[in-house]
Protein backbone atom coordinates (compact mmCIF):
# COMPACT_ATOMS: atom_id res chain seq x y z
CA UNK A 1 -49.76 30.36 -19.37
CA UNK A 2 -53.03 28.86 -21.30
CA UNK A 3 -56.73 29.50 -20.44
CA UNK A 4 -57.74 26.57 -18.70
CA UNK A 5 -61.18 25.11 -18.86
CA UNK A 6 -63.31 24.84 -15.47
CA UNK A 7 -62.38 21.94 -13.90
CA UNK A 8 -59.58 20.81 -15.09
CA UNK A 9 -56.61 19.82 -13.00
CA UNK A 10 -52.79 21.43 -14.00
CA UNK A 11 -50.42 18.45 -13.65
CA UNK A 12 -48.58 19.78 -16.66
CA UNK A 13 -47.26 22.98 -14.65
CA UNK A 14 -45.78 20.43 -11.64
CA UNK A 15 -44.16 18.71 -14.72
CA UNK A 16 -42.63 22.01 -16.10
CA UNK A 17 -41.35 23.32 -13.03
CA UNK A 18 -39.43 20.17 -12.32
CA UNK A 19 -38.19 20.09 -15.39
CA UNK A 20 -36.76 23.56 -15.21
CA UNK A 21 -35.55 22.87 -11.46
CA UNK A 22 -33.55 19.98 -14.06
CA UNK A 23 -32.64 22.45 -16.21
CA UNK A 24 -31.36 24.75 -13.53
CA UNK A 25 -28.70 21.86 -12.17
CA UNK A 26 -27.55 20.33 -15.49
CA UNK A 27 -25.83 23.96 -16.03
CA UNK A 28 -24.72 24.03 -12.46
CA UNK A 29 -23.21 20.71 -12.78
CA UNK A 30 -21.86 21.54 -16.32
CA UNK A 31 -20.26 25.21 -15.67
CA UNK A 32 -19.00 24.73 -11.91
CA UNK A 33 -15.77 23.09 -13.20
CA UNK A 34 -14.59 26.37 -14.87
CA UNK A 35 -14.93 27.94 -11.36
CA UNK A 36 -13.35 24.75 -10.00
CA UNK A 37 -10.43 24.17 -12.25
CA UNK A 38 -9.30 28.07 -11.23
CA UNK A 39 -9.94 27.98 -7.31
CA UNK A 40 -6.70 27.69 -5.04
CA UNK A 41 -7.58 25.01 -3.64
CA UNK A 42 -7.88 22.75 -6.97
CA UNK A 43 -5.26 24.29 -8.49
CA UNK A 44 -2.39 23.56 -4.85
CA UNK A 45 -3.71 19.74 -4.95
CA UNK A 46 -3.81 18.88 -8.11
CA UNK A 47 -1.13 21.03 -9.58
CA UNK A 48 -2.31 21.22 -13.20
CA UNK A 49 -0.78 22.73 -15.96
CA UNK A 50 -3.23 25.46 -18.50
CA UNK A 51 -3.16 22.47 -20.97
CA UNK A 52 -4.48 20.18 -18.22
CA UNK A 53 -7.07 22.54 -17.44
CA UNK A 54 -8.13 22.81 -21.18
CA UNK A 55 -8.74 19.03 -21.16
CA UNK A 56 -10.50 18.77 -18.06
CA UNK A 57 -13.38 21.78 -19.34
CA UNK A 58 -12.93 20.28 -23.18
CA UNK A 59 -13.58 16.51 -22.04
CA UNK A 60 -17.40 17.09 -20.74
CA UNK A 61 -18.26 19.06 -24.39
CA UNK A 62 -16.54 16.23 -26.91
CA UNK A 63 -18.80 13.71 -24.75
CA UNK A 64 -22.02 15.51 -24.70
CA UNK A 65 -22.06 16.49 -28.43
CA UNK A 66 -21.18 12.69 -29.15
CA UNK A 67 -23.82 11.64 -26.66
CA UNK A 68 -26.69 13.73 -28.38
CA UNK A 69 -28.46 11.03 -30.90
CA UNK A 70 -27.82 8.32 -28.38
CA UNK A 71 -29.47 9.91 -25.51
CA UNK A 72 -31.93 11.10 -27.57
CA UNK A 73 -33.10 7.75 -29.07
CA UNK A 74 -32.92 6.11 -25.51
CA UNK A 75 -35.35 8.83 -24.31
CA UNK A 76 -38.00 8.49 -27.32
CA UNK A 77 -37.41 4.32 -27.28
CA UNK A 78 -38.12 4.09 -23.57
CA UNK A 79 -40.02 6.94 -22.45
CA UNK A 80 -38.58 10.20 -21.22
CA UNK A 81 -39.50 9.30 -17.46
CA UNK A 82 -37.23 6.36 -17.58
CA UNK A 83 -34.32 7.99 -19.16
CA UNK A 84 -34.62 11.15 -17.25
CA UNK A 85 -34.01 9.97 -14.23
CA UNK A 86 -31.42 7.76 -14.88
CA UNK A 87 -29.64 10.86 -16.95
CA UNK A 88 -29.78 13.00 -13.84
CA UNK A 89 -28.72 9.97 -11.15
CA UNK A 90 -25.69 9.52 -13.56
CA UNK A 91 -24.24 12.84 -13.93
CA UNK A 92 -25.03 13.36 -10.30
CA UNK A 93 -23.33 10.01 -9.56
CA UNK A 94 -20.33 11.85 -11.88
CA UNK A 95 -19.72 14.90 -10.16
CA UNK A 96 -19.79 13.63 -7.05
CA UNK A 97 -17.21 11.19 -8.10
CA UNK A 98 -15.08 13.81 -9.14
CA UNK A 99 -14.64 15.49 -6.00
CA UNK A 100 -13.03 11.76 -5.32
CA UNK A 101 -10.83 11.99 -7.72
CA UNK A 102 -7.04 12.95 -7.18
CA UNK A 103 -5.59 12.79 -11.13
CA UNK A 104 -5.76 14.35 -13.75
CA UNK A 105 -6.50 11.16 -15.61
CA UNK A 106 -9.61 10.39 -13.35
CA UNK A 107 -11.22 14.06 -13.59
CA UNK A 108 -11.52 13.56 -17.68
CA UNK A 109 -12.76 10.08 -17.30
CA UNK A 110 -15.75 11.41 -15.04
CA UNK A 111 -16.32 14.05 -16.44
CA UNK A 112 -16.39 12.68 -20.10
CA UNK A 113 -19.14 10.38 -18.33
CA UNK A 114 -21.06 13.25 -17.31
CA UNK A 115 -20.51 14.71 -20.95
CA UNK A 116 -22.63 11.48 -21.79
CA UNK A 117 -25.15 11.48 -18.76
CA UNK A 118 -26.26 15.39 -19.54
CA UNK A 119 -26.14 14.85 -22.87
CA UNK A 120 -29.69 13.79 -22.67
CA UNK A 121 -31.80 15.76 -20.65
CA UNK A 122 -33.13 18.49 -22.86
CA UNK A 123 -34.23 16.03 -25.97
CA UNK A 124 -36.67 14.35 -23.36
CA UNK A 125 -37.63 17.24 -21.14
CA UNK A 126 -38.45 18.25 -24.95
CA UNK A 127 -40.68 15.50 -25.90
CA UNK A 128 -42.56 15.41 -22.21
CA UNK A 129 -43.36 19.01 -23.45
CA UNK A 130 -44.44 17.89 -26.89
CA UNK A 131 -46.81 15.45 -24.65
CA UNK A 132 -48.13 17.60 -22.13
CA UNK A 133 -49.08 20.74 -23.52
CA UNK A 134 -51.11 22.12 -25.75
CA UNK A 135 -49.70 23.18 -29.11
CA UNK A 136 -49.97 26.63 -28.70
CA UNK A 137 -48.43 27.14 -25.50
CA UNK A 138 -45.41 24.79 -26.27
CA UNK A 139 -42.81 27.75 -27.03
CA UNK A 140 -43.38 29.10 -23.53
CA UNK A 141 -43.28 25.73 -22.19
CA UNK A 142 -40.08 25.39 -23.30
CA UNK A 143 -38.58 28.80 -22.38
CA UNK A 144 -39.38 27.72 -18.76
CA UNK A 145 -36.66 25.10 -19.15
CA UNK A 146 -34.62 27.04 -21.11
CA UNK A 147 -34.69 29.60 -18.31
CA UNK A 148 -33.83 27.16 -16.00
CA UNK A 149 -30.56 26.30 -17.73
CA UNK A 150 -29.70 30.09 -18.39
CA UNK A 151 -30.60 30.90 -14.60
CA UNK A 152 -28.27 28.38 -13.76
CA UNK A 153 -25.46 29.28 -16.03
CA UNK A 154 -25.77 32.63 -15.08
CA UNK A 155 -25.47 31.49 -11.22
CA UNK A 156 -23.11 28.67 -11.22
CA UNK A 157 -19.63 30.46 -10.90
CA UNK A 158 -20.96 32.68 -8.07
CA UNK A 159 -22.93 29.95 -6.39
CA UNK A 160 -19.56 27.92 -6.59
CA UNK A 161 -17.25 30.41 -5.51
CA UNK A 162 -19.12 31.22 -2.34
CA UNK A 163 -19.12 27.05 -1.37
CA UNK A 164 -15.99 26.83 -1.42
CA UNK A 165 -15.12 30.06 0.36
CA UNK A 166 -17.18 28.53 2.78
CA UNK A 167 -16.01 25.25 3.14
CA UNK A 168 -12.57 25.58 2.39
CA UNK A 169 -12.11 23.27 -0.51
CA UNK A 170 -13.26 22.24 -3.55
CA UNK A 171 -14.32 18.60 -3.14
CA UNK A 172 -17.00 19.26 -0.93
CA UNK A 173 -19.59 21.79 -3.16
CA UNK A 174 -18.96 18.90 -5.70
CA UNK A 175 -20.54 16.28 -3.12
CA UNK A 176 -23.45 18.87 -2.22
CA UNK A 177 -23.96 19.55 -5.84
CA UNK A 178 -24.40 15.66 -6.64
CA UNK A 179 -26.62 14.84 -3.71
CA UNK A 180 -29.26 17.60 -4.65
CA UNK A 181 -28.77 16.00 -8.08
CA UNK A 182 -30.61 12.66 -6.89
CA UNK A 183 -33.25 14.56 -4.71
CA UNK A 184 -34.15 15.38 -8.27
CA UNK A 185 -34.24 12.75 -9.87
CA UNK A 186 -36.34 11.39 -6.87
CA UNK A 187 -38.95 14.14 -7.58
CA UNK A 188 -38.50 13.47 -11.30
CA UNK A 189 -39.85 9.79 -10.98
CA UNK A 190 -42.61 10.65 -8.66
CA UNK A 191 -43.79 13.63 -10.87
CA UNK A 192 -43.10 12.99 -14.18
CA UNK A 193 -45.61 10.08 -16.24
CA UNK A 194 -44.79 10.03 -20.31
CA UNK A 195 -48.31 10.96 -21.14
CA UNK A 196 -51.10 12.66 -19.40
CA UNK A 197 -53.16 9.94 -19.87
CA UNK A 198 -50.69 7.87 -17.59
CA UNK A 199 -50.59 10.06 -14.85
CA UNK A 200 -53.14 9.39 -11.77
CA UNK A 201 -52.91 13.10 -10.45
CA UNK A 202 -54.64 14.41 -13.87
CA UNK A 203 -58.59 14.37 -15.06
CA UNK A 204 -59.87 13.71 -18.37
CA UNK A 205 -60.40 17.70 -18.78
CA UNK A 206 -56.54 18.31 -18.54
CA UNK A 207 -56.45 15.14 -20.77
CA UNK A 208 -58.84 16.61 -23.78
CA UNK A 209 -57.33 19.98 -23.55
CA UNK A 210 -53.73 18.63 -24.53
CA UNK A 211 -54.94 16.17 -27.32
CA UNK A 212 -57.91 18.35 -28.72
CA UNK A 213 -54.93 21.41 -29.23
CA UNK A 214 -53.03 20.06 -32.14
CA UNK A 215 -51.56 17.50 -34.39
CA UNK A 216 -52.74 14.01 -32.72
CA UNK A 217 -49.09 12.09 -31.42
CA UNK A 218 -47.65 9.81 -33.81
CA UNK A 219 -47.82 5.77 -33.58
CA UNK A 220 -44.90 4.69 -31.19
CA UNK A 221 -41.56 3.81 -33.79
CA UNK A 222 -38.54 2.80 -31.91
CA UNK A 223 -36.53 2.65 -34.83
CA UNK A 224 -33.43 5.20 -34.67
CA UNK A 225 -34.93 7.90 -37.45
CA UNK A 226 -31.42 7.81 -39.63
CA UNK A 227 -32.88 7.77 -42.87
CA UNK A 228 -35.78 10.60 -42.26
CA UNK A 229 -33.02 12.46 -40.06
CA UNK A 230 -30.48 12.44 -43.26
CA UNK A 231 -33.47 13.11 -45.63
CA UNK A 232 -35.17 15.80 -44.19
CA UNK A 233 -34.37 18.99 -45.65
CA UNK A 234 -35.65 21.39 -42.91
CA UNK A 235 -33.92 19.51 -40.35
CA UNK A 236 -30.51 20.10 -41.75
CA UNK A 237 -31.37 23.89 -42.31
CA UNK A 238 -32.14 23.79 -38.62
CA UNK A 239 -29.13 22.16 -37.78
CA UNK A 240 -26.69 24.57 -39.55
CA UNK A 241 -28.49 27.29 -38.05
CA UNK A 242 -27.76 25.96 -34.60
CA UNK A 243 -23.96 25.97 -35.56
CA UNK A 244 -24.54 29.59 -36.54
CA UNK A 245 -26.09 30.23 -33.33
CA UNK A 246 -24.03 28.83 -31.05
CA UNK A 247 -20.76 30.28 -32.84
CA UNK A 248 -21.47 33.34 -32.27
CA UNK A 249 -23.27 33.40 -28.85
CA UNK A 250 -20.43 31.24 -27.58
CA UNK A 251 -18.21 33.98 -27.56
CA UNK A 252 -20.12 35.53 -24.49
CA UNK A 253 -19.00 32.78 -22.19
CA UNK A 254 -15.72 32.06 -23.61
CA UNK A 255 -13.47 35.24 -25.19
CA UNK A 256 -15.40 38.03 -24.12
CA UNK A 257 -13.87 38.54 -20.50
CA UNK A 258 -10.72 38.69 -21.98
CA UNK A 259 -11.76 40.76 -25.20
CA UNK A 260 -13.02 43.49 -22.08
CA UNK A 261 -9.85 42.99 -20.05
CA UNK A 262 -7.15 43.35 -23.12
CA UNK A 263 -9.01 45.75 -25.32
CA UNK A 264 -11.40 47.73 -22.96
CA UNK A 265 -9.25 47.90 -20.20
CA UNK A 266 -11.05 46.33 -17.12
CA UNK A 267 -9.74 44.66 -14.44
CA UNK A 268 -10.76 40.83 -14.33
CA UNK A 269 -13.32 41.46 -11.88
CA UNK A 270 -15.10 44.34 -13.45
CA UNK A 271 -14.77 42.25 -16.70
CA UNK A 272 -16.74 38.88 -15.27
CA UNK A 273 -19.18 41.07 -13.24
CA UNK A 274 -19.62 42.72 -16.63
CA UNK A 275 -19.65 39.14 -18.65
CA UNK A 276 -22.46 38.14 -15.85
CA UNK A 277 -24.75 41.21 -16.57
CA UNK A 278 -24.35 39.90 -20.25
CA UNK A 279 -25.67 36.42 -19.26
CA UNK A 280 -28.60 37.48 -16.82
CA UNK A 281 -29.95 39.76 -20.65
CA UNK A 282 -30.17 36.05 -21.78
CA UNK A 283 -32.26 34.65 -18.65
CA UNK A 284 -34.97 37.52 -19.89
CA UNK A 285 -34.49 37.03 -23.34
CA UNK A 286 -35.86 32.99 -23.18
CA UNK A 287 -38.89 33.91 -21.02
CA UNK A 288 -39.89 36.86 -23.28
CA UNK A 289 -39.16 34.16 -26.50
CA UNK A 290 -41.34 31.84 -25.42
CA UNK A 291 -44.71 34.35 -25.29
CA UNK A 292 -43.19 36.04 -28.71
CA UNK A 293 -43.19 32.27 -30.44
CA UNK A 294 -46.94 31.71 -29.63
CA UNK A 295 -48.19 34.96 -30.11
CA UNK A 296 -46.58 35.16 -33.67
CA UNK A 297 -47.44 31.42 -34.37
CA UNK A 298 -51.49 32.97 -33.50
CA UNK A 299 -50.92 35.71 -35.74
CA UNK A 300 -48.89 34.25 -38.44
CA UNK A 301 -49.66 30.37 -38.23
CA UNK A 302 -47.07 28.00 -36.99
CA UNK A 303 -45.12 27.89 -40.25
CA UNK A 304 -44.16 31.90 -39.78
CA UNK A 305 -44.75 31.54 -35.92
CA UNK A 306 -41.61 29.23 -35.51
CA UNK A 307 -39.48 31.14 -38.16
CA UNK A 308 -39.81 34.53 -37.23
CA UNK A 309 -38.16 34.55 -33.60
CA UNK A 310 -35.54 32.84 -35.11
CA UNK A 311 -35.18 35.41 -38.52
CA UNK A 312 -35.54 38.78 -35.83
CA UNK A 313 -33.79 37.38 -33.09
CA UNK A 314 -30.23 36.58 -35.78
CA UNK A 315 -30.90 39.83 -37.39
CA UNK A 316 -30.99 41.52 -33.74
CA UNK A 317 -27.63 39.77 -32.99
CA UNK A 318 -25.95 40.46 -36.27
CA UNK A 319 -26.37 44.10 -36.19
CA UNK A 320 -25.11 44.33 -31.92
CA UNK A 321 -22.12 42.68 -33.35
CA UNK A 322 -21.21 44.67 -36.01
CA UNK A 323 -21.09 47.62 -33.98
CA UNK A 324 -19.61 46.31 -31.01
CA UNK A 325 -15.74 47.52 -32.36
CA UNK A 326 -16.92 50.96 -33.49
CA UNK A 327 -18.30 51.73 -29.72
CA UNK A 328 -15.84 54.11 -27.65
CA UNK A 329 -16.74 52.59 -24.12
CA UNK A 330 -17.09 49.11 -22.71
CA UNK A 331 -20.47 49.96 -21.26
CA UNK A 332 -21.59 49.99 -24.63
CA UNK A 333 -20.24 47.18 -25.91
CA UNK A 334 -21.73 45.07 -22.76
CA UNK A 335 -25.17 46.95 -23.66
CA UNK A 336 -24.98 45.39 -27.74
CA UNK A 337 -23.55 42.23 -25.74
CA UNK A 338 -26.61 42.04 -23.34
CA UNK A 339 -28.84 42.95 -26.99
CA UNK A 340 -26.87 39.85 -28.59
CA UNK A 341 -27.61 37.82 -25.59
CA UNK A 342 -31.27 38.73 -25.11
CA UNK A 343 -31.83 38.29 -28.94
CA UNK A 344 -30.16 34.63 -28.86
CA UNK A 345 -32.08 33.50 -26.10
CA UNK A 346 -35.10 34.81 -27.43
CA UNK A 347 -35.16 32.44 -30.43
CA UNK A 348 -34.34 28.99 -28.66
CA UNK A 349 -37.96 28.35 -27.52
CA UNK A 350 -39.12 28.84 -31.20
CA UNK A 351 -36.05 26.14 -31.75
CA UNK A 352 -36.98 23.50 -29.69
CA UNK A 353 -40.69 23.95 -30.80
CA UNK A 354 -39.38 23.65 -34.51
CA UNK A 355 -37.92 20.24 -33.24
CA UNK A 356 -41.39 19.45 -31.75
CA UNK A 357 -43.03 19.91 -34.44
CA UNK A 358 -40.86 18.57 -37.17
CA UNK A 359 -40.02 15.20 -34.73
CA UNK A 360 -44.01 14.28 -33.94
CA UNK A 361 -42.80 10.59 -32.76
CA UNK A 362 -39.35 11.12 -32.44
CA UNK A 363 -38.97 14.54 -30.63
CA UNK A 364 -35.87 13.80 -28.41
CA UNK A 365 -34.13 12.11 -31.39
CA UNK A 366 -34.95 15.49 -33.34
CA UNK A 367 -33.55 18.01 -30.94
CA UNK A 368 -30.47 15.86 -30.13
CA UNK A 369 -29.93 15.86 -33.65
CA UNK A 370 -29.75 19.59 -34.08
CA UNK A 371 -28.29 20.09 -30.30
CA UNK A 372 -25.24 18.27 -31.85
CA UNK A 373 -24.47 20.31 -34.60
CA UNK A 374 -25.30 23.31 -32.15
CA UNK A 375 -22.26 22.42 -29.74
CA UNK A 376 -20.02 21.16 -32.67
CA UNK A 377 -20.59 25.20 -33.55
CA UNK A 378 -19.91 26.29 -29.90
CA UNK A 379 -16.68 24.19 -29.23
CA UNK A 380 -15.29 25.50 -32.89
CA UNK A 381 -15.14 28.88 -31.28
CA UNK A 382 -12.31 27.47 -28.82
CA UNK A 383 -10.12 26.57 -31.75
CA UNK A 384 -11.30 29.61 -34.33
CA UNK A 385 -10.63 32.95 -32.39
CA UNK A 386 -7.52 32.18 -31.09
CA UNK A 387 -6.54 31.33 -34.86
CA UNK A 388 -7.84 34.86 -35.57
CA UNK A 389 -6.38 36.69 -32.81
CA UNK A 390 -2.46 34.88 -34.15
CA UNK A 391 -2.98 35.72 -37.69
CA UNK A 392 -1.40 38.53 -39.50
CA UNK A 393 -4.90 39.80 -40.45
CA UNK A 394 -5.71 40.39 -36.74
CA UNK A 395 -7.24 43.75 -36.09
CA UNK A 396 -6.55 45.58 -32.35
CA UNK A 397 -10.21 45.82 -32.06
CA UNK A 398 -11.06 42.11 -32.32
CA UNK A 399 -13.52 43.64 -35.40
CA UNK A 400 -12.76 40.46 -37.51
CA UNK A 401 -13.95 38.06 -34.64
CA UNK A 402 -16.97 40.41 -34.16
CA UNK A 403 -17.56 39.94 -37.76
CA UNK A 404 -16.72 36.48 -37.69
CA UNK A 405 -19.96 35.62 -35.20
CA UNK A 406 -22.22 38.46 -36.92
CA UNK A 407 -21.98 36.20 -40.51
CA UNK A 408 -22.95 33.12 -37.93
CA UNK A 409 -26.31 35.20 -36.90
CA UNK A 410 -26.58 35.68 -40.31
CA UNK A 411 -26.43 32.21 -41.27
CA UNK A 412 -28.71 31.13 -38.30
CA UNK A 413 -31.75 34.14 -39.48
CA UNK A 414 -31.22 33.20 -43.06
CA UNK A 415 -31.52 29.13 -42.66
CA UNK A 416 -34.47 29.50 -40.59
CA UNK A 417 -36.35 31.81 -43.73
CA UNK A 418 -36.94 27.95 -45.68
CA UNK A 419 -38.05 25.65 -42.37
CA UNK A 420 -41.77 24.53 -42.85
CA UNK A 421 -42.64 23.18 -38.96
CA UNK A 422 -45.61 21.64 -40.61
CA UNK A 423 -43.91 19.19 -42.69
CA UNK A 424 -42.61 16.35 -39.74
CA UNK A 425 -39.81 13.94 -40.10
CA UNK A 426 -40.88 11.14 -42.72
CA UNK A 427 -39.36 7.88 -44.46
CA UNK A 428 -39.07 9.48 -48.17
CA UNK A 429 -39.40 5.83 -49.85
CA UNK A 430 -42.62 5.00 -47.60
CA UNK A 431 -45.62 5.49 -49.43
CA UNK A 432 -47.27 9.16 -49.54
CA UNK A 433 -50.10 8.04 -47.23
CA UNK A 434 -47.47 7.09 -44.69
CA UNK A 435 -45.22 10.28 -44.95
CA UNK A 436 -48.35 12.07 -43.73
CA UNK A 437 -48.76 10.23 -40.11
């Protein structure tokens, strides 16, 4: 990933692949209720109606948009180590305890908890980033993790299936899933130190590489940032984009199998085999994002670096939308799918390095701040298609929901055309000297 100097040591990388091993089970945990909720087994115990279901998947999203700024704060007041850990033993703790549970009252109540426990981990595996390596290598950094959540998102529902199959029940790949949750959080305290300088496995080489590469770290501030969150201009540019995005990539994991089965034509199997193709595009598209963010931040300087995944990738996603109800086969539309997919993915590691670099001292507080708005986007797609599919303006080929999430792309390229990375969160009454720390 970086050309390191002779001699020194490359803590950093035990850091990142942890963190994307985190990455990898916070979607596991997170997606293997949808598999859950629809397995025999679940379904003959617990005898729950579609409405039921709908509250049980809906509960975990309310909490973990809600538990965003929260989380976030705790991680920059306290140190991502800290908060990391207890994050993951929590929502391990939580899905564990819902493979206890035996109402339908009890499954929202855990799993609202483990809405609050993952809600989180990426703002402080985002600011242990922002400490441990250099500024030009940050965007691949970060795709690591990010392709550790996509890898597991991609995985979950098979990985899920095939435990149960195999153990004949659903409370038991719950149990397995929570107790490899706290061998991680195990090797999350023993690996992970809040600076490099902290850490007794690194040298001073490894140290002066990550402080000589960019913008020294801020002074410590455990305030909550409210005021510079409100005030900053970029930030809320950022955070509508993040709506736009995650509208319109949301419909890939929510209405697409059905948009193949109803208006393609394929069977429910062919259409999730078909959805999961779609999804593994993505797992690509965030480790190919992450070299495209540095190498146009070398080119360009950070300012165009950081915009221009984001202005190609929305571009990329509005135009494989806007033909997806002229194609005449549903191999093509999975093909502008996988392109809308690939393209998506492919801007989140210039996102979270936007966050990084806009956030300086309060990084996790940043991202949680846009990662809010993000799944306030994603969970309006629950309530919006289905409004579209019922009204009289509905269209056989689902064109005005296509349409409907190619404006979102278009939103999300156009917002990102006026973020400046290089101008960080400040306190606009503190004096000018001040705003530049």
């Amino acid at each position: 990933m970086s050309e390191t100097p002779s001699g020194a040591t490359h803590v950093r990388y035990a850091l990142l692949g942890v963190a994307t091993a985190n990455a990898f089970l916070l979607y596991l945990d997170r997606i293997c209720m949808t598999t859950v909720v629809h397995s025999p087994s679940f379904l003959r115990e617990l005898h729950l109606s579609e409405a039921d279901v709908g509250n049980v998947l809906s509960s975990f999203f309310f909490a973990y948009a809600l538990g965003q700024l929260p989380a976030g704060w705790l991680a920059d007041r306290f140190g991502p180590r800290r908060m990391l850990v207890a994050y993951i033993v929590l929502w391990s703790a939580c899905t564990a305890l819902t493979g206890l549970a035996t109402s339908i009252a009890a499954i929202v109540i855990v799993r609202l908890a483990c809405g609050l426990s993952e809600a989180g981990a990426y703002p402080a595996s985002a600011r242990v980033i922002s400490r441990w390596f250099p500024f030009g290598h940050r965007a691949r950094a970060n795709s690591f993790v990010a392709f550790g959540g996509r890898l597991g998102l991609a995985l979950a529902p098979w990985l899920t299936v095939e435990v149960i199959a195999r153990l004949n029940g659903w409370r038991p790949v719950l149990w397995i899933y929570g107790g490899i949750g706290l061998t991680l959080a195990a090797a999350t305290f023993f690996t992970f130190r809040d600076e490099p300088a902290l850490h007794p496995w690194t040298n001073e080489a490894e140290r002066e590489l990550i402080r000589s590469s960019g913008p020294p770290p801020s002074k410590p501030d455990y305030r909550f940032p409210w005021l510079e969150l409100l005030c900053h201009r970029g930030l809320w540019l950022l955070s509508l984009g993040a709506i736009g995005l995650n509208f319109g990539w949301a419909l890939l994991v929510t209405w697409l199998p059905k948009y193949l089965q109803s208006v393609r034509g394929l069977d429910e199997e062919d259409a999730n085999f078909s959805v999961t193709i779609v999804l593994a595009c993505g797992v690509a598209g965030v480790l190919f994002g992450g070299w495209w963010c540095d190498a146009l931040s070398r080119w360009f300087g950070s300012r165009w670096g950081r915009r221009l995944p984001i202005i190609i990738g929305g571009l990329i996603g509005t135009a494989a939308y806007l033909v997806c109800p002229s194609l005449h086969s549903a191999r093509g539309v999975i093909i502008a799918c996988g392109l809308v997919a690939f393209a998506t993915d492919s801007a989140n590691p210039a996102i979270w390095t936007l966050s990084q670099d806009i956030g300086r001292g309060h990084v996790a507080a940043t991202l949680a701040w846009s990662n809010m708005w993000g799944n306030l986007g994603a969970s309006a797609v629950a309530k919006t298609i289905p409004l579209a599919l019922a009204s009289t303006m509905h269209r056989a080929d689902w064109s005005e929901v296509f349409w409907m999430c190619a404006a979102s792309f278009l939103i999300f390229a156009g917002c990102a055309l006026f973020i400046d990375s290089t101008k960080p969160l400040a306190n606009p009454f503190a004096p000018r000297e001040e705003r530049a720390l």
